[in-house]
N, C-alpha and C. Protein backbone atom coordinates (compact mmCIF):
# COMPACT_ATOMS: atom_id res chain seq x y z
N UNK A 1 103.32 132.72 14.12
CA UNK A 1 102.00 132.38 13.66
C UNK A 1 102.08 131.05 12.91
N UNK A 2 100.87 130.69 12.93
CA UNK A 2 101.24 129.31 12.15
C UNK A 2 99.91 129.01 10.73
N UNK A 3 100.41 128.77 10.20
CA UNK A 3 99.63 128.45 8.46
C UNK A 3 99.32 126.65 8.21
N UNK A 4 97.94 126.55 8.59
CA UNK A 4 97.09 125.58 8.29
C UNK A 4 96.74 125.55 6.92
N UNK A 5 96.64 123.82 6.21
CA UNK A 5 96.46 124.31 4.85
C UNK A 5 95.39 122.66 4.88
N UNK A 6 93.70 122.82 4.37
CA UNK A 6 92.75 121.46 4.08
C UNK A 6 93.14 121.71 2.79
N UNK A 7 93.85 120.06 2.34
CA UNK A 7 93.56 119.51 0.68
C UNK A 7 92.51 118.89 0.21
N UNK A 8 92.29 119.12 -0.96
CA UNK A 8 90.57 118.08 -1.59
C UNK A 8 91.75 118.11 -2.51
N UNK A 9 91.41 116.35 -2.81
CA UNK A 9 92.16 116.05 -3.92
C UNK A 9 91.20 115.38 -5.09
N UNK A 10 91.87 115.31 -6.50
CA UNK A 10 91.00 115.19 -7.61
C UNK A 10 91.08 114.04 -8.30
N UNK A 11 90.10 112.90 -8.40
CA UNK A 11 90.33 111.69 -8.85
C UNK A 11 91.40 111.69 -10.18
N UNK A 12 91.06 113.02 -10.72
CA UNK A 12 91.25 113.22 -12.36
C UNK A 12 92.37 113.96 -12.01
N UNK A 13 93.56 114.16 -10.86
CA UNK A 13 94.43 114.90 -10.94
C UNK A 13 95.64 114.07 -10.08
N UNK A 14 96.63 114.94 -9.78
CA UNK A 14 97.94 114.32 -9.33
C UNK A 14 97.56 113.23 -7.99
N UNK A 15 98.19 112.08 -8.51
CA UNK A 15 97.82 110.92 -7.04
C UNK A 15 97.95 111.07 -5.69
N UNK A 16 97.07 111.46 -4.09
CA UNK A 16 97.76 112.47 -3.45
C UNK A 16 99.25 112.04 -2.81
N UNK A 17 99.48 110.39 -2.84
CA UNK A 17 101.04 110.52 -1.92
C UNK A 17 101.72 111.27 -2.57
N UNK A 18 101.87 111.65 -3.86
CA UNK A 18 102.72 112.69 -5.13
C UNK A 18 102.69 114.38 -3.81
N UNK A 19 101.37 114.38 -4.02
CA UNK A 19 101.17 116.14 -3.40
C UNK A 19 101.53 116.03 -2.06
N UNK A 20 101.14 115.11 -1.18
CA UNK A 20 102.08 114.55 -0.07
C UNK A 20 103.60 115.03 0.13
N UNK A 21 103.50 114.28 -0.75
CA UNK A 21 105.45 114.49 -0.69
C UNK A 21 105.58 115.89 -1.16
N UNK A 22 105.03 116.83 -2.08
CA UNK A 22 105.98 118.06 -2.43
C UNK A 22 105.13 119.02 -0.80
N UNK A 23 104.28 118.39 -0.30
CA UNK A 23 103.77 119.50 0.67
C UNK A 23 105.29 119.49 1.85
N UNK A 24 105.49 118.02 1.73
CA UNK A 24 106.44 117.60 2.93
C UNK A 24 107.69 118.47 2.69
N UNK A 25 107.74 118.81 1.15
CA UNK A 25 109.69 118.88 0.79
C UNK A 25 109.40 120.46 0.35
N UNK A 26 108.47 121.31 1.18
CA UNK A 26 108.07 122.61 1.14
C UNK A 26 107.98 123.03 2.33
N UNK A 27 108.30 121.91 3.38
CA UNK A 27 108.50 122.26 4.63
C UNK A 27 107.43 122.28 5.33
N UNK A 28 106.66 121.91 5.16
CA UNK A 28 104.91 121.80 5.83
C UNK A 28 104.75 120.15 6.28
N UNK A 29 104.19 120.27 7.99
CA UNK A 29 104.70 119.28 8.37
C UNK A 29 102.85 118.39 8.69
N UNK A 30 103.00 117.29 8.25
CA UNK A 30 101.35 117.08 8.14
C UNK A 30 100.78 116.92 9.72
N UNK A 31 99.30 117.33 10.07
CA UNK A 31 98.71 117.16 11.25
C UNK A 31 97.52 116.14 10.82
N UNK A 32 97.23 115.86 12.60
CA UNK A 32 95.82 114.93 12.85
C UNK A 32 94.66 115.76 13.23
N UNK A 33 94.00 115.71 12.39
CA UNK A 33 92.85 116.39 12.92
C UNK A 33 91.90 117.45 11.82
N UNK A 34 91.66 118.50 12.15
CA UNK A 34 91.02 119.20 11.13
C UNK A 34 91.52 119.63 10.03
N UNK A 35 92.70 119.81 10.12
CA UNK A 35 93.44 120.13 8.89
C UNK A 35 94.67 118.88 8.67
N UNK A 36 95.16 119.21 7.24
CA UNK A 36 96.20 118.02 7.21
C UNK A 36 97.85 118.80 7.04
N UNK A 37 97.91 119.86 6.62
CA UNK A 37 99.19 120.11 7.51
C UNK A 37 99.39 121.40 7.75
N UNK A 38 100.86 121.66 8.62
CA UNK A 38 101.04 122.80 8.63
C UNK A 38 102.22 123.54 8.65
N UNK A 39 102.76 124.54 9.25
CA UNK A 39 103.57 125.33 8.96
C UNK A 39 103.99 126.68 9.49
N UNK A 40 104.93 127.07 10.21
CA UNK A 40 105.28 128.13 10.94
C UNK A 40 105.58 129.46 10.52
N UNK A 41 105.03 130.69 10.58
CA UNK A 41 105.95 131.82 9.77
C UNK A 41 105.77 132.74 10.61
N UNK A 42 106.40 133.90 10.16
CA UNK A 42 106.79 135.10 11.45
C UNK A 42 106.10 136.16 11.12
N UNK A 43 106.02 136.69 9.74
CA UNK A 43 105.69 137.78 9.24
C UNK A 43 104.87 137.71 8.17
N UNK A 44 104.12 138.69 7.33
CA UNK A 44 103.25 138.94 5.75
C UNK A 44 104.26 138.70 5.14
N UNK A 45 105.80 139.06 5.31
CA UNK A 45 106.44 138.92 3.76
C UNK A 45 106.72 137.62 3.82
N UNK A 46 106.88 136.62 5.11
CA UNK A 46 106.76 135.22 4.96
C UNK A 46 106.14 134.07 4.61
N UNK A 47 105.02 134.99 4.90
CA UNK A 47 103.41 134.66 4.20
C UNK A 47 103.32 134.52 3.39
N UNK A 48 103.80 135.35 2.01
CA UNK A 48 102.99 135.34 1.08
C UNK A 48 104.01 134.62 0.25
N UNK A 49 105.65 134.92 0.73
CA UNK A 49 106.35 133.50 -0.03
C UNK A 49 105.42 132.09 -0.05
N UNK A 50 105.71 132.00 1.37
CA UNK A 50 104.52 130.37 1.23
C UNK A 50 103.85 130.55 0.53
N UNK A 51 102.77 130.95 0.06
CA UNK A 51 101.40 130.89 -0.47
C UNK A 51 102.34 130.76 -2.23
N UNK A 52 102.84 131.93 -2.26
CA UNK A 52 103.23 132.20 -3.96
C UNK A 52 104.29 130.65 -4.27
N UNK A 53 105.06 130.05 -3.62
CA UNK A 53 105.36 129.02 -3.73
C UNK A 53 104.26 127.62 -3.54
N UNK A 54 103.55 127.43 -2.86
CA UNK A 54 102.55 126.50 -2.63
C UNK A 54 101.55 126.78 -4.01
N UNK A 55 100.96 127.69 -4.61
CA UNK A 55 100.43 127.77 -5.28
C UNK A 55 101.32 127.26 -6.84
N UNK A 56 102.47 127.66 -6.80
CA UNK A 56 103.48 127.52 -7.81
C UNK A 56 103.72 125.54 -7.99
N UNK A 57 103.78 125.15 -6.84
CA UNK A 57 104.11 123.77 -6.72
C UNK A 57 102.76 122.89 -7.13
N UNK A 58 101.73 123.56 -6.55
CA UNK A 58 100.48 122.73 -6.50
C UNK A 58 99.96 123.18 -8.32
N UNK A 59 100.43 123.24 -8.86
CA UNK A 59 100.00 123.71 -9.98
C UNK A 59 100.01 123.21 -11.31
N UNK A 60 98.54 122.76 -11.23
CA UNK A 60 98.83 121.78 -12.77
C UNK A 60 98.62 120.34 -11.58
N UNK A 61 98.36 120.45 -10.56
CA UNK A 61 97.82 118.89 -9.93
C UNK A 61 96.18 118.41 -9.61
N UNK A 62 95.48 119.96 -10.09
CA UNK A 62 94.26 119.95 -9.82
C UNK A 62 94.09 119.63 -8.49
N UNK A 63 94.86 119.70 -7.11
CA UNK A 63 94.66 119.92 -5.97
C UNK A 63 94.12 121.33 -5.26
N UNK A 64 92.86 121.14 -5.06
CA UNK A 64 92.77 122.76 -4.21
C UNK A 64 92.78 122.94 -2.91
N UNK A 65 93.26 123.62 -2.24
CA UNK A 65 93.32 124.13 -1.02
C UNK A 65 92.33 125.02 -0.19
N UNK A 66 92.54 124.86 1.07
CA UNK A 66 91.95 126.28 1.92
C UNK A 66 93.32 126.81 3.08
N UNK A 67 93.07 127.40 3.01
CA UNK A 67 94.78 128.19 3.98
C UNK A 67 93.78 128.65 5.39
N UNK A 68 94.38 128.39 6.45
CA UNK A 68 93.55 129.41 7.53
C UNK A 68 95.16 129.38 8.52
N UNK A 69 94.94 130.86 8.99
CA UNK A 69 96.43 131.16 9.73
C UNK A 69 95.63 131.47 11.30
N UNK A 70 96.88 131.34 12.19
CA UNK A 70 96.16 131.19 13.50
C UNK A 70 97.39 131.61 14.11
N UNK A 71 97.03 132.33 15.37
CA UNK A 71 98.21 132.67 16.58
C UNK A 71 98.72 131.34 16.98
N UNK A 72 99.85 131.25 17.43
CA UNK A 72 100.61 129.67 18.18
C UNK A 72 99.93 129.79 19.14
């Protein structure tokens, strides 16, 4: 399955090449198009690592997210 993630970023928060880079060095690889990046996983318990780490990283950057997961 694969894990799509849209950023809105915050004038008043972390600069985005900053969130850029920790999305990149979290293993999420950026796309063209409706969303800006993404990411492969197999299972819920893989799932929710991502998320509980992505939320952990993004934190304190005033970056918010939307997550949408999709069949390959």
């Amino acid at each position: 399955m694969k894990l799509y993630i849209e950023l809105y970023f915050s004038s008043e928060g972390t600069p985005a090449e900053v969130v850029i880079k920790k999305m990149k060095n979290m293993g999420f690889e950026p796309v063209v198009g409706q969303y800006d990046f993404a990411k492969n996983y197999n299972n819920s318990d893989e799932y929710a690592n991502i998320v509980k780490t992505l939320s952990g990283k993004l934190e304190g950057t005033k970056t918010r997210y939307r997550l949408i997961t999709r069949k390959k």
